[in-house]
Protein backbone atom coordinates (compact mmCIF):
# COMPACT_ATOMS: atom_id res chain seq x y z
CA UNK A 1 76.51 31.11 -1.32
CA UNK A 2 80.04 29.68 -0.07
CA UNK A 3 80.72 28.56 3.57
CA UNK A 4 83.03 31.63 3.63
CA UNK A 5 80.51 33.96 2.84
CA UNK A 6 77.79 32.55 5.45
CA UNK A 7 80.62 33.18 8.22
CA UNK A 8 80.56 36.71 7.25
CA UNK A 9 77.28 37.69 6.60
CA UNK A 10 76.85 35.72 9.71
CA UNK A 11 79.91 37.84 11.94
CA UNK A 12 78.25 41.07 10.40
CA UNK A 13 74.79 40.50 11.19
CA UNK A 14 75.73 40.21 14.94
CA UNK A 15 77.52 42.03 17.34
CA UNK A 16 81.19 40.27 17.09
CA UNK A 17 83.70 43.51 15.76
CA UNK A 18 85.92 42.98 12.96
CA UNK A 19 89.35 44.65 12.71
CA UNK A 20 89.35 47.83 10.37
CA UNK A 21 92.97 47.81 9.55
CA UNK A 22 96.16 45.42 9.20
CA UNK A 23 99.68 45.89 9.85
CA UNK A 24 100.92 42.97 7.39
CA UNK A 25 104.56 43.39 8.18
CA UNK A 26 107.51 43.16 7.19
CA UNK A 27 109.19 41.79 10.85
CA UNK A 28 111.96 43.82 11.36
CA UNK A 29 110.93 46.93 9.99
CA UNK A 30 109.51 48.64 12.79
CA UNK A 31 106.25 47.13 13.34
CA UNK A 32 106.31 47.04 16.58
CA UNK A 33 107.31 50.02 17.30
CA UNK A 34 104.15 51.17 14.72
CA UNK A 35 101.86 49.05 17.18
CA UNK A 36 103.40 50.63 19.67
CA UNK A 37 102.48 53.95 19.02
CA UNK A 38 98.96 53.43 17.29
CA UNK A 39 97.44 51.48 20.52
CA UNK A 40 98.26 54.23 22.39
CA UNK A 41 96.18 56.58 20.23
CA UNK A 42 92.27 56.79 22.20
CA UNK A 43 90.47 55.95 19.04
CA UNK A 44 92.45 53.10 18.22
CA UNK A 45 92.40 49.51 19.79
CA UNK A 46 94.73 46.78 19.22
CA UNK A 47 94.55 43.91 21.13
CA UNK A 48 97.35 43.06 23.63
CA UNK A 49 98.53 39.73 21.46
CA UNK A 50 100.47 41.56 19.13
CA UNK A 51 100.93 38.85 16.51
CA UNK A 52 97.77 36.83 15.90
CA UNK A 53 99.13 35.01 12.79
CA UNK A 54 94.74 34.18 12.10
CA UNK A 55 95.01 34.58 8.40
CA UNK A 56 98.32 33.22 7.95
CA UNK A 57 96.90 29.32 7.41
CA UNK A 58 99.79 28.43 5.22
CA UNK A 59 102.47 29.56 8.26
CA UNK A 60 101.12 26.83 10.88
CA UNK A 61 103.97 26.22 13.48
CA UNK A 62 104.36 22.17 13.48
CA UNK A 63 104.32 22.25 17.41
CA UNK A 64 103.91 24.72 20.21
CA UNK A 65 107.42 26.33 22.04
CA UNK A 66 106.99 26.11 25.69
CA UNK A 67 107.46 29.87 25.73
CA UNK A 68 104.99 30.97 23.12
CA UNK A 69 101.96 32.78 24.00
CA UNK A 70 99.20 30.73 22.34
CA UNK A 71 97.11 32.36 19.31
CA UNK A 72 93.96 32.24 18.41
CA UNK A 73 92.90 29.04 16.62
CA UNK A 74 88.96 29.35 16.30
CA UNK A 75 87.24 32.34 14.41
CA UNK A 76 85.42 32.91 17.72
CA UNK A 77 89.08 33.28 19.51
CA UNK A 78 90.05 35.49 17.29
CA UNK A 79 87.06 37.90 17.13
CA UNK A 80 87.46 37.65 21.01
CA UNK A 81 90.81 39.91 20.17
CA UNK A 82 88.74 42.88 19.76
CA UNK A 83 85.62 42.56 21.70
CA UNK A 84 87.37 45.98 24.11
CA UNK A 85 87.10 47.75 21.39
CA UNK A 86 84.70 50.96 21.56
CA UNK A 87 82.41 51.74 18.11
CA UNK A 88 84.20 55.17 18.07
CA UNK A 89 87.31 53.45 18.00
CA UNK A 90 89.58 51.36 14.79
CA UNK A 91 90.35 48.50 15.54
CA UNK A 92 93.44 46.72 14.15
CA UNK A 93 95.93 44.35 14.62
CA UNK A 94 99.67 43.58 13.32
CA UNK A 95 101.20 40.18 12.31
CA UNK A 96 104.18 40.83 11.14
CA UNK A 97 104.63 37.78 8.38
CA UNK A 98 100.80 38.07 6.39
CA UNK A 99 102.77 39.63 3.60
CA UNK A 100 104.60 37.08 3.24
CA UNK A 101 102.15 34.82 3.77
CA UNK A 102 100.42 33.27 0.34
CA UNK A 103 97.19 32.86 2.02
CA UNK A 104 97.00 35.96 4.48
CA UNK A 105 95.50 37.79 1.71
CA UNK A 106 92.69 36.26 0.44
CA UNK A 107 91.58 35.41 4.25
CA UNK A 108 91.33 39.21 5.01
CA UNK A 109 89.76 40.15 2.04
CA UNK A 110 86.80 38.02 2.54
CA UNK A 111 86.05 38.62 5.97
CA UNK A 112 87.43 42.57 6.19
CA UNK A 113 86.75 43.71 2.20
CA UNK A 114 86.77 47.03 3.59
CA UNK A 115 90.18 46.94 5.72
CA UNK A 116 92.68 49.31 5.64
CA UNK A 117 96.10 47.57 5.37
CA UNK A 118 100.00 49.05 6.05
CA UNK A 119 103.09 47.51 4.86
CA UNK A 120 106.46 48.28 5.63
CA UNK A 121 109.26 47.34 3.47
CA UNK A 122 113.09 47.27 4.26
CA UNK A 123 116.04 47.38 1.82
CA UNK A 124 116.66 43.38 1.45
CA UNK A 125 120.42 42.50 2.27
CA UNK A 126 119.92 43.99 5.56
CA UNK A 127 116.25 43.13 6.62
CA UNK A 128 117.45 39.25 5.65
CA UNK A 129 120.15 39.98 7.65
CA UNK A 130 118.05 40.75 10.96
CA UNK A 131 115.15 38.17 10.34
CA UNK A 132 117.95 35.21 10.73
CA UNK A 133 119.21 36.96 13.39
CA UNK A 134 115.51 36.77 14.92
CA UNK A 135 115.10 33.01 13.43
CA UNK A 136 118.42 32.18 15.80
CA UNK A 137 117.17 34.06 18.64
CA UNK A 138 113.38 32.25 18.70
CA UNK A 139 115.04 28.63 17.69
CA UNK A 140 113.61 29.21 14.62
CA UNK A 141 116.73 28.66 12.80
CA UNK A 142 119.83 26.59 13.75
CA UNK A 143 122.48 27.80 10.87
CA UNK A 144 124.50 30.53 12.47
CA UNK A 145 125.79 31.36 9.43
CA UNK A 146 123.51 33.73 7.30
CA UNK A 147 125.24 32.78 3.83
CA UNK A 148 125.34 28.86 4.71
CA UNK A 149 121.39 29.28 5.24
CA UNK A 150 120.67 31.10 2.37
CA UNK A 151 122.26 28.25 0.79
CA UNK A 152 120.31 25.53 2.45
CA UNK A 153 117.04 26.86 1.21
CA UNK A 154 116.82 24.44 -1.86
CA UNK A 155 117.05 21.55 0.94
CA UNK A 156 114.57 23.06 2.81
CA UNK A 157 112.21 23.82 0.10
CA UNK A 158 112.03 19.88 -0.35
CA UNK A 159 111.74 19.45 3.59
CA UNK A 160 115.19 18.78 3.93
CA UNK A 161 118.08 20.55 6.77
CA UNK A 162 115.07 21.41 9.70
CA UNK A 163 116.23 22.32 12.33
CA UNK A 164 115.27 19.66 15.43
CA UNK A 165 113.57 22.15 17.14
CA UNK A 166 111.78 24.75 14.45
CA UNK A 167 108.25 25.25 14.81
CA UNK A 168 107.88 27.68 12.12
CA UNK A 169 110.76 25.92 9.31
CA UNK A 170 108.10 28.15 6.62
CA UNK A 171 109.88 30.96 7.90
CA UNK A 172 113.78 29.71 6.38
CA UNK A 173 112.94 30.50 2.47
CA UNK A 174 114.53 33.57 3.00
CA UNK A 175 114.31 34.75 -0.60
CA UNK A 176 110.46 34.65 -0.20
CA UNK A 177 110.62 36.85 2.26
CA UNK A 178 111.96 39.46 0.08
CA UNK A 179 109.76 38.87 -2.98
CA UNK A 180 108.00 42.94 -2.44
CA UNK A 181 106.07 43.39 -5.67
CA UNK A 182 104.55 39.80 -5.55
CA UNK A 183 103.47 39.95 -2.43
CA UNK A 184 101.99 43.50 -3.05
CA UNK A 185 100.22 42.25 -6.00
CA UNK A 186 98.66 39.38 -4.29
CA UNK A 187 96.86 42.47 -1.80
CA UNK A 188 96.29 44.48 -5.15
CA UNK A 189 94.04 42.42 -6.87
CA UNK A 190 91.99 41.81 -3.69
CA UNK A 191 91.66 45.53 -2.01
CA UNK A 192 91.62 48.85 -4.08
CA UNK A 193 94.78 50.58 -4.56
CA UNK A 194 94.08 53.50 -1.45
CA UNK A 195 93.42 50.83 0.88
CA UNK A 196 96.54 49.95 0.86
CA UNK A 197 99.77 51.85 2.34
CA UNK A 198 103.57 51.22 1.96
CA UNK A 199 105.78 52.28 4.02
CA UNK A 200 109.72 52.71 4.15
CA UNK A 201 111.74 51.67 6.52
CA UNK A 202 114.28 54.48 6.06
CA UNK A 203 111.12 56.67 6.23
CA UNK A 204 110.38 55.40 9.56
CA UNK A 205 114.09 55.53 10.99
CA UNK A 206 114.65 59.45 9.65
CA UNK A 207 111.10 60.62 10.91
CA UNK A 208 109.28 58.67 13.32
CA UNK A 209 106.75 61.32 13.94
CA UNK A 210 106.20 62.00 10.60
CA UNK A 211 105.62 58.17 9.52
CA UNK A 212 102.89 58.31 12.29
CA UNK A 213 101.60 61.26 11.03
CA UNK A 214 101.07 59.79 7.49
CA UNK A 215 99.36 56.36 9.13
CA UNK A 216 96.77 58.64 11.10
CA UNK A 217 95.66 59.96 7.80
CA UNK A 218 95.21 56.64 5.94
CA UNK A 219 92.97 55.87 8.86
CA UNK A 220 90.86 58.82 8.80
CA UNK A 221 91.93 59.92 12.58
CA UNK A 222 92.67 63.56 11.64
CA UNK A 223 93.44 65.91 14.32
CA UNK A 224 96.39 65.90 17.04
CA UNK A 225 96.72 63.49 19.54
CA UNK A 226 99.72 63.16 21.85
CA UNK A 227 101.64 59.58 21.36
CA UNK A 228 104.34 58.67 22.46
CA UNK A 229 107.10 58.48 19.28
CA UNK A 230 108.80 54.83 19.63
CA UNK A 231 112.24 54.50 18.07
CA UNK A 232 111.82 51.55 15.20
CA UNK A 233 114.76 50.04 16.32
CA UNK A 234 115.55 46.36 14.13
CA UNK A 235 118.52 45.49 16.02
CA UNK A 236 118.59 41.93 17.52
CA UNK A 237 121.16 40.56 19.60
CA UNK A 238 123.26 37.73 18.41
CA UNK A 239 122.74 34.26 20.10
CA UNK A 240 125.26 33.23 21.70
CA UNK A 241 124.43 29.57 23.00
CA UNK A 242 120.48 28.25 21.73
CA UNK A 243 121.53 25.13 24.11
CA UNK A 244 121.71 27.14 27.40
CA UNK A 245 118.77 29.72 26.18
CA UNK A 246 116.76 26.09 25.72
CA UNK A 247 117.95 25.44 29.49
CA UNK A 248 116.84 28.84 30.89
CA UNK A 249 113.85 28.52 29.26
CA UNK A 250 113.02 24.97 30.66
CA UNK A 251 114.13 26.06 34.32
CA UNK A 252 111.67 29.08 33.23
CA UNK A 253 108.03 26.84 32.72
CA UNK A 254 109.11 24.16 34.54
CA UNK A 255 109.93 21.60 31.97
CA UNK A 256 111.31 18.40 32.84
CA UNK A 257 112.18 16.65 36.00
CA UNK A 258 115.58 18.19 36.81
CA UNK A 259 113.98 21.61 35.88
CA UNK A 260 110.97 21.32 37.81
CA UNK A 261 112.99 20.42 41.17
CA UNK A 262 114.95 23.41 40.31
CA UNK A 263 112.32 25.48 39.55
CA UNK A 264 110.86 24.70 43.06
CA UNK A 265 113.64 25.27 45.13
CA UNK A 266 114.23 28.63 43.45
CA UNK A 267 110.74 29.77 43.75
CA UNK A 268 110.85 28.47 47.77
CA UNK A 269 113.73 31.12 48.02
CA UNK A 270 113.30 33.80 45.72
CA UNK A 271 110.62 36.14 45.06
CA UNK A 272 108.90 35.82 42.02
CA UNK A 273 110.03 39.19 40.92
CA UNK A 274 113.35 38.71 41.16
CA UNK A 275 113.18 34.94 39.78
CA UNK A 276 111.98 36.88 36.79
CA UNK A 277 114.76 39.76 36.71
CA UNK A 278 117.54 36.99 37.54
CA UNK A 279 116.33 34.50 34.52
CA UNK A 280 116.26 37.51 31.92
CA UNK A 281 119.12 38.78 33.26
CA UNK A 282 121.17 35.78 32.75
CA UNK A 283 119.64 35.27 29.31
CA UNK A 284 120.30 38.78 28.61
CA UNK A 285 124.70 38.55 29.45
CA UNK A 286 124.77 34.93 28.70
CA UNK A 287 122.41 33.89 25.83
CA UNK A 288 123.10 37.51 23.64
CA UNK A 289 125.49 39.48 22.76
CA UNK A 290 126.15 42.04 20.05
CA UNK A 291 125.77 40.92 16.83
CA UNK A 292 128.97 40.31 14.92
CA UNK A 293 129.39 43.11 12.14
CA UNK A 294 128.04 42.63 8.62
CA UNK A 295 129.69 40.20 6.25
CA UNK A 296 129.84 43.36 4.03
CA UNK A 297 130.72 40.47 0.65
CA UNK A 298 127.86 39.02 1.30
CA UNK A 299 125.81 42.13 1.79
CA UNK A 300 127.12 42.49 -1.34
CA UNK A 301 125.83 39.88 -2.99
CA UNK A 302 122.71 39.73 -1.63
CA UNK A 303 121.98 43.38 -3.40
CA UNK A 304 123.30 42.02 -6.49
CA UNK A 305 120.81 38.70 -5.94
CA UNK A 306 117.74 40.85 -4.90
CA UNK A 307 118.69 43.97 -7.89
CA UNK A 308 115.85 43.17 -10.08
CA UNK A 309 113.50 42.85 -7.14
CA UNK A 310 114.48 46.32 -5.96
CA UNK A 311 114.05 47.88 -9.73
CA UNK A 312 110.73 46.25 -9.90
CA UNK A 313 109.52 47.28 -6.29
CA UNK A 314 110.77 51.14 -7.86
CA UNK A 315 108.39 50.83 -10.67
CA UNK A 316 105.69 49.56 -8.80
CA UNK A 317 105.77 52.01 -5.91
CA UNK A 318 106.64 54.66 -8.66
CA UNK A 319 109.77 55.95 -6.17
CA UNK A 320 113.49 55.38 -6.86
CA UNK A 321 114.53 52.70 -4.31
CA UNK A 322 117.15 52.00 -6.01
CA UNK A 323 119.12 55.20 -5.13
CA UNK A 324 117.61 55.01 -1.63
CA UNK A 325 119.10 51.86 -0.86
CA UNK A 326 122.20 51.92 -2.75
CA UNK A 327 121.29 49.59 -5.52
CA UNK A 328 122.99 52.28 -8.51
CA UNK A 329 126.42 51.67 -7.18
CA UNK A 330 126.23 47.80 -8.33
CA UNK A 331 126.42 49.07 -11.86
């Protein structure tokens, strides 16, 4: 018997709860807004980290950003997640990047065989086009240019072009990200097909309530229950400055001399709830702003780079994505 095994046999013997369902991503896509809604359901119990990352070995950050809630890095830390929940209740949780993760799958499958799992998939010119977004916004990525990134990925395959101060550079292979059927497959040989639900994006965006509706069923919690619809809403301000965020953020923990001193003459004069309100509300007018409109010949490209992908993901998913999205006006 493998080590692997022994830890489960070992988790299910004793009174430590597992989680009965995944949300596996895709980040912007409305997962959150899905968590959202789901831990507000009274048989349902997600844990308050939203985004354990457990299973997602191969997605390590390299260091820890001072503004990063810490996840769990022992089994027993992240069992710990769901120790609230009730034995009438499901218990889940949703990290938004173990589908794209290569080793996500294989981790769940031997300690939750019987998990329920929900991905949600986005058309992929404009989902690549709000994950760099996000990547600028969490210092992530450095290249404010979406189509000069793209084209640093053969660098940064070979461990070249890192930006200084990523802790997650896994996250720049963009075209990874966007690689549906494979990363469907690799759950498809490990869970049976009805244990596993796909979602669209557009799906989610047209009818909220409905969506919900449909991820009620594929957990078995029949019945109406008032929650809350949440808009999934992808949009993510542009970055504006990364080097004043990085300042705001250091005046924020307390990092460094010069931001300590000024960290403790603002807390001897301000309230802490207003310290808070006046640091995001500076980040908020001075850090963001709208996002510059869509480079609509690179859109373009990108759905002529990812038009296979799309006509495979149709096939596989037996629904035509390719009109959804667009993807029959290339011809």
């Amino acid at each position: 018997m493998s080590a692997s095994t022994d830890t489960r046999g070992a988790i299910r013997g004793s009174r430590e709860r597992l989680p009965d369902f995944f949300i596996l991503g895709h980040p912007k896509c409305g997962t959150t807004a899905l968590y959202e809604m789901l831990r507000q359901h009274p048989r349902i119990y997600m844990p308050e980290l939203k985004e354990p990352w457990f299973f997602a070995s191969d997605l390590r950050p390299r260091f820890q950003p001072a503004r990063a809630g810490a996840t769990p890095g022992t089994l027993s830390d992240y069992l710990s997640l769901f120790a609230g929940a009730r034995p009438e209740q499901r218990a889940g949780e949703a990290s938004s990047f173990y589908l794209s993760s290569q080793t996500a799958a294989e981790g769940i499958a031997r300690m939750c065989p019987d998990a329920r799992l929900i991905a949600i998939l986005r058309e992929p010119a404009s989902f690549l086009r709000s994950l760099h977004l996000q990547l600028l916004r969490d210092h992530i990525e450095s290249e404010r240019d979406l189509g000069r990134a793209l084209a640093l990925e053969p660098a940064r395959t070979g461990g070249r072009e890192i930006p200084r101060r990523s802790h997650l550079p896994q996250l720049l292979l963009y075209s990874r990200h966007v690689r549906y059927v494979e990363q469907l497959r690799r759950y498809g040989e490990l869970f049976a097909r009805e244990r596993l639900l796909v979602l669209i994006y557009d799906d989610f965006l047209d009818d909220n309530e409905g969506t919900l509706g449909a991820v009620l069923r594929f957990l078995e919690l029949e019945g109406h229950v008032a929650v809350r619809p949440t808009t999934a809403n992808a949009t993510v301000r542009r970055m504006r400055s990364q080097r004043l965020d990085e300042l705001l953020g250091a005046v924020s923990v307390g990092r460094g001399p010069i931001s300590l001193t000024a960290k403790r003459a603002i807390k001897t004069l301000t309230p802490a709830a207003a310290r808070s309100a006046a640091l995001k509300g500076t980040r908020r007018h001075l850090v963001y702003g709208r996002p510059d409109p869509p480079d609509e010949r690179l859109m373009l490209e990108l759905r002529g780079r990812f038009r296979d992908e799309v006509v495979a993901l149709s096939e596989y998913l037996e629904r035509d994505l390719v009109a959804l999205w667009g993807y029959d006006s290339l011809d």
